[in-house]
C-alpha atoms as a PDB file:
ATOM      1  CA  UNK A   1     -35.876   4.200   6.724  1.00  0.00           C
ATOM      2  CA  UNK A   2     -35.308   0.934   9.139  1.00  0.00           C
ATOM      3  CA  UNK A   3     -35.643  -1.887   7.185  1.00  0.00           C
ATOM      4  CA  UNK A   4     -35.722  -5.774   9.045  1.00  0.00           C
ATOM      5  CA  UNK A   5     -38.037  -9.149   8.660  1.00  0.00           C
ATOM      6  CA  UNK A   6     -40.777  -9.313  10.881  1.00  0.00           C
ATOM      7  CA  UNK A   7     -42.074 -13.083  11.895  1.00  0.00           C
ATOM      8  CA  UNK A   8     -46.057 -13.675  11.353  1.00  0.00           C
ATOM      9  CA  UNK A   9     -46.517 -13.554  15.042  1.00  0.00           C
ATOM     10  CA  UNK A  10     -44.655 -10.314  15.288  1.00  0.00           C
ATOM     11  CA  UNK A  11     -47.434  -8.740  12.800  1.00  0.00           C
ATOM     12  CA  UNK A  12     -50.468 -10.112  14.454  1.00  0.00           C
ATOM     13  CA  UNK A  13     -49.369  -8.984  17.776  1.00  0.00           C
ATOM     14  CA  UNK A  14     -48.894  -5.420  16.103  1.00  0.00           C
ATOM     15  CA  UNK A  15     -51.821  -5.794  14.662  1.00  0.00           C
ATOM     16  CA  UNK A  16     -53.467  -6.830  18.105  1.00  0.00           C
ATOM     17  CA  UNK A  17     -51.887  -3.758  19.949  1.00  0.00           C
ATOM     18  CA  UNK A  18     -53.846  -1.250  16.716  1.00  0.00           C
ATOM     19  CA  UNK A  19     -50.494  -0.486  15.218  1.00  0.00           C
ATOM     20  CA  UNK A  20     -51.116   1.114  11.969  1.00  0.00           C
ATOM     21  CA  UNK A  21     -49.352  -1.033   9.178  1.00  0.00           C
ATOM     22  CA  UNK A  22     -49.768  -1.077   5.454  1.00  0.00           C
ATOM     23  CA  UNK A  23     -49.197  -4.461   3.516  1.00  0.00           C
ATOM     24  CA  UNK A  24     -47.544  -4.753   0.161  1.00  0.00           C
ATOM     25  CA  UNK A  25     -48.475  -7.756  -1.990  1.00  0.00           C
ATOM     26  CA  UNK A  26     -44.816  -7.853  -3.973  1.00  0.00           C
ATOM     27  CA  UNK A  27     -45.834 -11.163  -5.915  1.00  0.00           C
ATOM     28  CA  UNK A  28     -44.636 -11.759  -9.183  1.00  0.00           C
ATOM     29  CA  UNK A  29     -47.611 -11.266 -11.936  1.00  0.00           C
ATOM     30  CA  UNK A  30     -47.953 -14.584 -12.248  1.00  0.00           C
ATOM     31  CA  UNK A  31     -47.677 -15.879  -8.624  1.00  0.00           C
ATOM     32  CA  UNK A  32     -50.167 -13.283  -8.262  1.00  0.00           C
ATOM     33  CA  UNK A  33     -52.632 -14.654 -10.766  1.00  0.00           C
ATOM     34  CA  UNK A  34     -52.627 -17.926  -9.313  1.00  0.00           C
ATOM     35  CA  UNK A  35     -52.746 -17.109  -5.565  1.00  0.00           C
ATOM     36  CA  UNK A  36     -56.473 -17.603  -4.321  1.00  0.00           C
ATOM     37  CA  UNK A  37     -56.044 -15.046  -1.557  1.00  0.00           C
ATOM     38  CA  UNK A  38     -54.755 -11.635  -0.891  1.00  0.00           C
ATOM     39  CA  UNK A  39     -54.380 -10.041   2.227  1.00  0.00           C
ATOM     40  CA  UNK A  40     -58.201  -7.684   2.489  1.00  0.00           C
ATOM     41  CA  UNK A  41     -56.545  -3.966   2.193  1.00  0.00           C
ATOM     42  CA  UNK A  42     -53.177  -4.689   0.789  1.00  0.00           C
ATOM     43  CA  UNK A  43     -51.572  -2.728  -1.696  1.00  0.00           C
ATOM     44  CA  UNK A  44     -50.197  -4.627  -5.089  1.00  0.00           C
ATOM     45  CA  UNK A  45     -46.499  -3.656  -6.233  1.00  0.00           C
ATOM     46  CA  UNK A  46     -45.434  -6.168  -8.985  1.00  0.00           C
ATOM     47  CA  UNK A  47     -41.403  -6.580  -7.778  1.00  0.00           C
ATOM     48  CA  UNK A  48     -40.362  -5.082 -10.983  1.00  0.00           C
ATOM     49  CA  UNK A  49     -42.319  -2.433 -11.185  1.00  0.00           C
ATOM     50  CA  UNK A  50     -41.649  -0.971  -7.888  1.00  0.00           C
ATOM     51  CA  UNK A  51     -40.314   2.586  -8.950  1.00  0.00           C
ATOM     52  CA  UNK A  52     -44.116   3.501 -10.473  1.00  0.00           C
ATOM     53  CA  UNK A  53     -46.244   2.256  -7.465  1.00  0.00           C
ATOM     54  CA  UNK A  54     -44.519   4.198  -4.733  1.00  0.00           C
ATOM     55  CA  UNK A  55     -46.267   6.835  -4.505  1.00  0.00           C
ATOM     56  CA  UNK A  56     -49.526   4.102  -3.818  1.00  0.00           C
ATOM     57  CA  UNK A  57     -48.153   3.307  -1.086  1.00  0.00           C
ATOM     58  CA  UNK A  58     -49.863   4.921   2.248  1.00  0.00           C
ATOM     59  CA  UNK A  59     -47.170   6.560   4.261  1.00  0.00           C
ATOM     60  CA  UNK A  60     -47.206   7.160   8.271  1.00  0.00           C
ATOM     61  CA  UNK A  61     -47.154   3.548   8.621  1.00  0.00           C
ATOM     62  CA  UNK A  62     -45.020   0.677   8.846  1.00  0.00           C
ATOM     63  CA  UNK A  63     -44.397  -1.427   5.425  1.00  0.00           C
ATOM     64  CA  UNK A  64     -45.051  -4.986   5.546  1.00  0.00           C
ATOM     65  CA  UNK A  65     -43.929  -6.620   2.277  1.00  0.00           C
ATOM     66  CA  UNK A  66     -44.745 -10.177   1.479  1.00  0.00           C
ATOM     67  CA  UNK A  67     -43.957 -12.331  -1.626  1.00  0.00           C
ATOM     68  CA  UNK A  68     -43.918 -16.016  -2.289  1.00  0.00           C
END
């Protein structure tokens, strides 16, 4: 598995070319609470709980994680 940090612009133009990419919402529980938005589709993995979501995680795609 390749991991590395993708910019924003790097995503949308993946996005743009119909790449198929999965996004991980890795907020905290309480970051998560008080966010108004999530990205439409994205999967939620609390950071510490990332062992016992794996297998919720689509695979044949890339990964994109975000956190705040």
């Amino acid at each position: 598995m390749e991991v590395s940090r993708v910019t924003v612009d790097e995503v949308r133009m993946r996005l743009e070319r119909g790449e198929p990419l999965v996004f991980v919402d890795a907020r905290s529980a309480d970051s998560w609470n008080k966010a108004q938005s999530q990205i439409p589709g994205s999967v939620r993995v609390p950071p510490d709980e990332v062992a016992g979501h794996v297998d919720g995680v689509p695979r044949g795609r890339a990964v994109v994680t975000y956190c705040t």
